[in-house]
Protein backbone atom coordinates (compact mmCIF):
# COMPACT_ATOMS: atom_id res chain seq x y z
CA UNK A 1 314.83 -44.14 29.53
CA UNK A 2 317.91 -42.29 31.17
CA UNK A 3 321.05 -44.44 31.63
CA UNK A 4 324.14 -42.97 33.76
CA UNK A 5 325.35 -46.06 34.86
CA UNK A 6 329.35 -46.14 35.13
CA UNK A 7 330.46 -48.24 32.66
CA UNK A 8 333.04 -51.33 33.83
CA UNK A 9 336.99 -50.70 34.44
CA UNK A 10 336.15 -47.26 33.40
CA UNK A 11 339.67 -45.38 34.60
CA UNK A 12 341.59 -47.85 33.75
CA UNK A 13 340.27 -48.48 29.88
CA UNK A 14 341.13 -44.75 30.04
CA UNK A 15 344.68 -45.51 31.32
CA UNK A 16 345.23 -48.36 29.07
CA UNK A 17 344.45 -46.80 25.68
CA UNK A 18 345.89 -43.84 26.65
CA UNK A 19 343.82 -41.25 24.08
CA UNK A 20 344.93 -38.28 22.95
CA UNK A 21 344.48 -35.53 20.42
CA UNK A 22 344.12 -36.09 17.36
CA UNK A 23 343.94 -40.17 17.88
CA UNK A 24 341.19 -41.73 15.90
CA UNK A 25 339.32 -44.62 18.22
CA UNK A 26 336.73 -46.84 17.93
CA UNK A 27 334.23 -48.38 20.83
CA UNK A 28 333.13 -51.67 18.79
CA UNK A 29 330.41 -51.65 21.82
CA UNK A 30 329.66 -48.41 22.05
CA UNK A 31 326.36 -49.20 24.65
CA UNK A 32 324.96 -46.24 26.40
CA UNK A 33 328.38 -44.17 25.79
CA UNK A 34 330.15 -44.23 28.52
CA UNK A 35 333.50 -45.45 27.52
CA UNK A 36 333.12 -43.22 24.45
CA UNK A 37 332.54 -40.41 26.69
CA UNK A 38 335.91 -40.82 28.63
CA UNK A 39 337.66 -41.64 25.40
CA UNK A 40 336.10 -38.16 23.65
CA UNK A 41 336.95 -36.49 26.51
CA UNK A 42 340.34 -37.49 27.19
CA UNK A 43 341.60 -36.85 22.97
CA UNK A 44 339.78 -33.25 23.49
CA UNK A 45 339.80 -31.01 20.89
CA UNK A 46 340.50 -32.92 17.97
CA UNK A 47 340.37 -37.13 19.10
CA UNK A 48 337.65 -38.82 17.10
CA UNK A 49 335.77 -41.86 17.82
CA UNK A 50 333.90 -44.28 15.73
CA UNK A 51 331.05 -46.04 18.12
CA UNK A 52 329.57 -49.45 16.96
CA UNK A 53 326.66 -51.33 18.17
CA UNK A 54 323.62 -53.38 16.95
CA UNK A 55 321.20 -51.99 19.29
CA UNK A 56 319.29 -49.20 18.30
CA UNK A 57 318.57 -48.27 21.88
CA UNK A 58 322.37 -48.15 22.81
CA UNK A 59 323.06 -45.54 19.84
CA UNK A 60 319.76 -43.44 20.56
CA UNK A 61 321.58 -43.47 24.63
CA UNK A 62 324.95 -42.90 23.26
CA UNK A 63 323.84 -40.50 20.80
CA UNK A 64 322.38 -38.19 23.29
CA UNK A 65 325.08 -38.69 25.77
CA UNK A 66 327.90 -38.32 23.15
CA UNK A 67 325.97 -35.52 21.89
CA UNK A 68 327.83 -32.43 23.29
CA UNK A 69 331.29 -34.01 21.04
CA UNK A 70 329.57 -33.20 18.03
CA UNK A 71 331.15 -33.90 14.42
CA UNK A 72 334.11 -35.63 16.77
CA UNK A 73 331.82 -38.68 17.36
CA UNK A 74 330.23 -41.18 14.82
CA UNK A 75 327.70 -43.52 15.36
CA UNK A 76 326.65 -46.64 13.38
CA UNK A 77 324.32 -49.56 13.98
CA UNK A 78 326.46 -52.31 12.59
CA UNK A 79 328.34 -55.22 14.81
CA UNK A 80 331.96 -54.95 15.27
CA UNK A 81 332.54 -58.29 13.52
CA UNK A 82 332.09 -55.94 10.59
CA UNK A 83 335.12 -53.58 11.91
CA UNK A 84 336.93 -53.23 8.37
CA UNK A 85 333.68 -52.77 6.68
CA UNK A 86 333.08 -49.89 9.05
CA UNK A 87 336.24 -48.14 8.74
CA UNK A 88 336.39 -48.53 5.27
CA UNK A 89 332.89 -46.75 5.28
CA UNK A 90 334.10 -43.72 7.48
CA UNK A 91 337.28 -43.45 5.12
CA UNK A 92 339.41 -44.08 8.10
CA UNK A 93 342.94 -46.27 6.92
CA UNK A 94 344.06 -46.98 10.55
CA UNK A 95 343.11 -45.92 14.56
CA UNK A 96 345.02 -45.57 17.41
CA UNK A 97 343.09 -47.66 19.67
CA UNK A 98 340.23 -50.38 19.84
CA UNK A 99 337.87 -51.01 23.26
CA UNK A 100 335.65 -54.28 22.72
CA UNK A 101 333.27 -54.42 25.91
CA UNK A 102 332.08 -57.94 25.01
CA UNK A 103 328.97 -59.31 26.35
CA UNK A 104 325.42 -58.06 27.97
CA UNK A 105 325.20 -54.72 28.88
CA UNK A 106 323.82 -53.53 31.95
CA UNK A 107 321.16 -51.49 30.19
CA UNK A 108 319.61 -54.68 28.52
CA UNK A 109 319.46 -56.76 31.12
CA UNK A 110 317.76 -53.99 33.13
CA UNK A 111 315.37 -53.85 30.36
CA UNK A 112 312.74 -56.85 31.44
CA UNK A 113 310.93 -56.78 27.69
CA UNK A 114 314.08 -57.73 26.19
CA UNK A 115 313.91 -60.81 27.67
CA UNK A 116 317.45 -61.65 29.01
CA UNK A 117 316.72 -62.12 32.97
CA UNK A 118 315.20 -64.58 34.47
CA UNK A 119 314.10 -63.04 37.50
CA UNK A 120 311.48 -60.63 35.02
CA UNK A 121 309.00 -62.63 33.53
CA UNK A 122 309.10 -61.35 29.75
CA UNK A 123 309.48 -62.57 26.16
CA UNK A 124 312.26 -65.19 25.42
CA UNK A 125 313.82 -63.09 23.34
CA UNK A 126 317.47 -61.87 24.09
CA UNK A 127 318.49 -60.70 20.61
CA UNK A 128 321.14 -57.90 20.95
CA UNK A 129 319.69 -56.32 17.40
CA UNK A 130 315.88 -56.96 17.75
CA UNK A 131 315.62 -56.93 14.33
CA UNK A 132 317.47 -60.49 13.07
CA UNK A 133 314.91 -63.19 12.95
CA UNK A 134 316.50 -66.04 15.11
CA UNK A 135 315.27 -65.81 18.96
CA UNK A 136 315.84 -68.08 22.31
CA UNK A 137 312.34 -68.77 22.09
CA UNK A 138 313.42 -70.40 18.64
CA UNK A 139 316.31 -72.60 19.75
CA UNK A 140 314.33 -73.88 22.78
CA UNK A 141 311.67 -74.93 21.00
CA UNK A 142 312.66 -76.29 17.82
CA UNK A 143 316.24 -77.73 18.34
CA UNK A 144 316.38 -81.42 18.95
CA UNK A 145 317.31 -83.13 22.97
CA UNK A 146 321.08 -83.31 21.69
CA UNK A 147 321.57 -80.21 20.25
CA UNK A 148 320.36 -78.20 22.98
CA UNK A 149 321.94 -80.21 25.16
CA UNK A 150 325.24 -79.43 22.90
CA UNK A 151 324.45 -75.77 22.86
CA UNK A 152 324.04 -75.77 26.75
CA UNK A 153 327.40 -77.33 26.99
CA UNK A 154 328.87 -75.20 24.76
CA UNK A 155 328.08 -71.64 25.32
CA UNK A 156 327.10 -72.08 28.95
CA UNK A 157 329.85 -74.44 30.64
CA UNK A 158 326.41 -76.05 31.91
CA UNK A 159 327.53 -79.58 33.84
CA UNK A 160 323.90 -81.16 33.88
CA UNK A 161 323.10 -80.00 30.55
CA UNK A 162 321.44 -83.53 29.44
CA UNK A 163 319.24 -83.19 32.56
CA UNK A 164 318.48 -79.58 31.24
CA UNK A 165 317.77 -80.14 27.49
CA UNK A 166 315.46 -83.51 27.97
CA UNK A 167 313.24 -80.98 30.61
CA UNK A 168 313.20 -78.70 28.01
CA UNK A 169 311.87 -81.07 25.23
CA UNK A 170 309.33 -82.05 27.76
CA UNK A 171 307.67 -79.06 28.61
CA UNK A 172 307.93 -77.40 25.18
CA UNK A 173 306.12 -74.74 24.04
CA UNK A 174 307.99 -72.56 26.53
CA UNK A 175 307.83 -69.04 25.59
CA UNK A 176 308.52 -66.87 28.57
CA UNK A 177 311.68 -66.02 30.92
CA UNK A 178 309.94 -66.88 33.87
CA UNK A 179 308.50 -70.48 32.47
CA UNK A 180 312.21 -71.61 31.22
CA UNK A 181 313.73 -70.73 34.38
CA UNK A 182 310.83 -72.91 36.17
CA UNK A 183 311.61 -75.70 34.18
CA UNK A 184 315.36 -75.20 34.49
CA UNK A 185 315.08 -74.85 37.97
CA UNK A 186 313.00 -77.86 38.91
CA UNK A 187 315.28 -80.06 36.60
CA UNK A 188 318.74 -79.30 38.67
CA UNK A 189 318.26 -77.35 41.71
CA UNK A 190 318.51 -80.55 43.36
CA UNK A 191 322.21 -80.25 45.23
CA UNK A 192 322.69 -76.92 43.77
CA UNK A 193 323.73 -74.17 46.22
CA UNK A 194 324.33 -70.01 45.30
CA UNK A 195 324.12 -69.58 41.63
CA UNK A 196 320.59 -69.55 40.23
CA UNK A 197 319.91 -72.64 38.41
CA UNK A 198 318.82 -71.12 35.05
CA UNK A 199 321.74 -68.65 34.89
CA UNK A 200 324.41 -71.04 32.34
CA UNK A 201 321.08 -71.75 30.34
CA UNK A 202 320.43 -68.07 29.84
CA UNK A 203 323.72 -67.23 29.28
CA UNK A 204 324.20 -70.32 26.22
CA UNK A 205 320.60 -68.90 24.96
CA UNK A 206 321.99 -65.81 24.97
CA UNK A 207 325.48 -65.97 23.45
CA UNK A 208 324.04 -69.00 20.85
CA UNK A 209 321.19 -65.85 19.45
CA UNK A 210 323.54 -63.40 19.14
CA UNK A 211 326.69 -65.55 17.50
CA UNK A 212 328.65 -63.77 20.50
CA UNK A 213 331.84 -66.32 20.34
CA UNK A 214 331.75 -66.26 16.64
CA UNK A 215 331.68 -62.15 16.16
CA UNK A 216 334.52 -62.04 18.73
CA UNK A 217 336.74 -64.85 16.73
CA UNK A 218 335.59 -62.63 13.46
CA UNK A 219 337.03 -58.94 15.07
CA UNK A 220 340.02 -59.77 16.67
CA UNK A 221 342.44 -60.59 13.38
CA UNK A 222 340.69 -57.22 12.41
CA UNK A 223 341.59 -55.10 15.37
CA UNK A 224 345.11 -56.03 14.63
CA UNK A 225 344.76 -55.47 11.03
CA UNK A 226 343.06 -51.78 11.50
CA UNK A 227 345.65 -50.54 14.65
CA UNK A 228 348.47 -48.41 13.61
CA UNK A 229 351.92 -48.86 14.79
CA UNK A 230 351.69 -48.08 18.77
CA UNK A 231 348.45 -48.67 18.82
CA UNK A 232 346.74 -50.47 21.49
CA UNK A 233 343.36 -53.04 21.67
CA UNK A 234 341.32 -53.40 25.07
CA UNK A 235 339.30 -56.29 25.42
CA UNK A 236 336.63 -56.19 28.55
CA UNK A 237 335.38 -59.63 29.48
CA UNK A 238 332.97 -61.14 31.48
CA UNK A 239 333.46 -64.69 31.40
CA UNK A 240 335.73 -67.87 30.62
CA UNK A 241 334.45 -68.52 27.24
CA UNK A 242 335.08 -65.10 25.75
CA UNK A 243 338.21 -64.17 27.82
CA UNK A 244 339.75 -67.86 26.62
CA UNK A 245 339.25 -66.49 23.12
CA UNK A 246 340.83 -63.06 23.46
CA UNK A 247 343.89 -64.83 25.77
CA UNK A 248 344.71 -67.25 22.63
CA UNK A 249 344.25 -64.71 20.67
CA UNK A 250 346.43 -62.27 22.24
CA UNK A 251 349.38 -64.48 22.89
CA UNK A 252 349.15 -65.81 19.46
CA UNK A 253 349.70 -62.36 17.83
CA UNK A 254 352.39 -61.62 20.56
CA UNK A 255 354.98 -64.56 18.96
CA UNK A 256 354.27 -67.09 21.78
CA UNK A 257 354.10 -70.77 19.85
CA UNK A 258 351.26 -72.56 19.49
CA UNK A 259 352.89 -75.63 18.61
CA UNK A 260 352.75 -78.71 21.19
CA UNK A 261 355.26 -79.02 23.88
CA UNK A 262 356.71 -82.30 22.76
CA UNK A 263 357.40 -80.61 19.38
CA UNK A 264 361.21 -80.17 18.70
CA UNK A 265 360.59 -77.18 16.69
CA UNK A 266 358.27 -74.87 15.92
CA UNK A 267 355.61 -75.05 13.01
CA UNK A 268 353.37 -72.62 13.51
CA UNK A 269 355.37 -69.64 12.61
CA UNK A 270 354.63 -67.24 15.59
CA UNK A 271 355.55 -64.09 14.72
CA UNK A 272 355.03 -60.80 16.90
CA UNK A 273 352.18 -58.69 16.19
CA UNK A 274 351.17 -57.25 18.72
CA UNK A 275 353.18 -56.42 22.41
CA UNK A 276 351.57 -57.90 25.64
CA UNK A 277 351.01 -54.99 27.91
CA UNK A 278 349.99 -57.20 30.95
CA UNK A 279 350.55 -60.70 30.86
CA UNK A 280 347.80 -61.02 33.36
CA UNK A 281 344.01 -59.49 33.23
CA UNK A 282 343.13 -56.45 35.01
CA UNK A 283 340.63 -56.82 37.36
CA UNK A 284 338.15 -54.49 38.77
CA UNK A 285 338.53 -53.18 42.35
CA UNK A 286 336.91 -54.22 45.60
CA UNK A 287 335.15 -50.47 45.63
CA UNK A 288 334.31 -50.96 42.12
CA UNK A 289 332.43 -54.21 42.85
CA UNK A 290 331.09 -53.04 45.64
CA UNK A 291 329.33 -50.60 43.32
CA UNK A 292 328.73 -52.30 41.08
CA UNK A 293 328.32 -55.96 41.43
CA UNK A 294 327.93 -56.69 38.06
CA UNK A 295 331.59 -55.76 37.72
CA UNK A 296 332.99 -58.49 39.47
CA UNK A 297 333.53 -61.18 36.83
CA UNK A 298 335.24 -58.30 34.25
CA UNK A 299 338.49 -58.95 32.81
CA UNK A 300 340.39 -56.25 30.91
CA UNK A 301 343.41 -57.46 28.28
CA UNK A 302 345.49 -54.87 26.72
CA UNK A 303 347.99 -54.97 24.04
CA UNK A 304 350.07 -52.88 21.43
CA UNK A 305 350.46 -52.84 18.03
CA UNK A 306 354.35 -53.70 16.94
CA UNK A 307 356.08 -51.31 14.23
């Protein structure tokens, strides 16, 4: 399958990591290459750039689109909760800069067999790396009323999520896309107006398979630990849950305190890691999202690595 879809916040990535040759960089979601491509292209002759992802079909994409960079560009099918790991492997001590694109890319989604839309009927399946065992066809049918009900909560902000898990329970075995967002759908479209029904229970499915909050607590501390001095981290997110994490993170490495207001003095012992570039998101604009609608919910954090 060809893939030339523009990746998200593409110029401005670009503009907020700032490559240049010879700048060592890593893409801890490398996808279909696209960011990889600007950042190759932009640290020509002699930037290099270490691309990470646990889908084999995102590295066979990348590798053919990256392919024209040659020795500049490596590949490896690992997740970039195992950053340090990685580096360590490639022999690299620090980078100069670190994109996380967190989330779904728009190349699985668009892939109906992989089982992560609702509106394909497919496989509930949604692993990012088909090859770990654990599926969204497992958690929906063996977890228990509360703990589905917990994970809908959880990972997808899901207000009737009671009213979703005991449906669930009721009409298990469900195996397909199309038969979960059925029973998701006749369950709590009662009242509900715009978003499809079943879209927070894909999206906790989804982020519970693929231990998406938990890799993104995991690389973070790492980032920091593997930027040199002047070195900046771009974190692309696409909703609430995972930009939360990366704010707290973010502000915690920058010195703000984390201790309670009504604290006289501080006890957490904020010190500055990292430099706030921003102190708001970047946001995509309205001719990007008119392109790409997919683009509208992206939020891009940047920071800098303190001396």
């Amino acid at each position: 399958m060809a893939w030339a879809h523009q990746p998200v916040l593409y110029h401005e990535v670009l503009r907020a990591l700032r490559p240049y040759s010879p700048g060592r960089y890593v893409d801890g979601t490398v996808g279909a290459g696209g960011h990889a491509f600007g950042i190759l292209d932009a640290s020509s002759p002699a930037g290099l750039l270490l691309g990470l992802d646990v889908d084999p079909e995102a590295l066979r994409l990348a590798a053919d689109r990256l392919a024209s960079f040659g020795g500049r560009v490596i590949l490896r099918r690992a997740s970039y909760a195992t950053l340090t790991e990685q580096l360590h492997a490639v022999g690299w001590e620090a980078v100069d800069g670190i994109l996380l694109d967190v989330g779904l890319s728009s190349m699985q989604v668009d892939t109906p067999e992989r089982g992560f839309s609702f509106r394909e009927d497919a496989p509930l399946d949604m692993r990012f790396d088909p090859e770990q065992p654990l599926t969204a066809a497992d958690l929906v049918n063996t977890l228990d009323e509360q703990a589905l009900a917990d994970l809908l909560w959880r990972y997808g902000e899901e207000r009737r999520s009671r009213q979703v898990a005991r449906a669930i329970v009721r009409h298990r075995p469900i195996y397909t896309t199309r038969r979960l967002a059925e029973v998701v759908a006749a369950a709590t479209s009662a009242g509900r107006r715009g978003m499809h029904p079943a879209t927070r229970t894909f999206q906790a499915l989804r982020i519970a398979v693929n231990r998406e909050l938990e890799n993104l607590e995991a690389v973070l501390p790492q980032a920091v630990e593997a930027l040199a001095p002047g070195g900046r981290l771009a974190v692309i997110a696409f909703h609430s849950l995972e930009d939360r994490i990366v704010k707290r993170f973010l502000r915690a490495a920058s010195g703000y305190c984390s201790c309670p207001p009504e604290r006289p003095w501080c006890e957490c012992d904020a010190s500055a890691r990292l430099r706030l570039l921003r102190p708001f998101p970047i946001r995509p604009t309205a001719e990007e999202v008119a392109a790409n609608p997919r683009a509208r919910s992206a939020r891009l954090r940047v920071a800098q690595k303190l001396a």
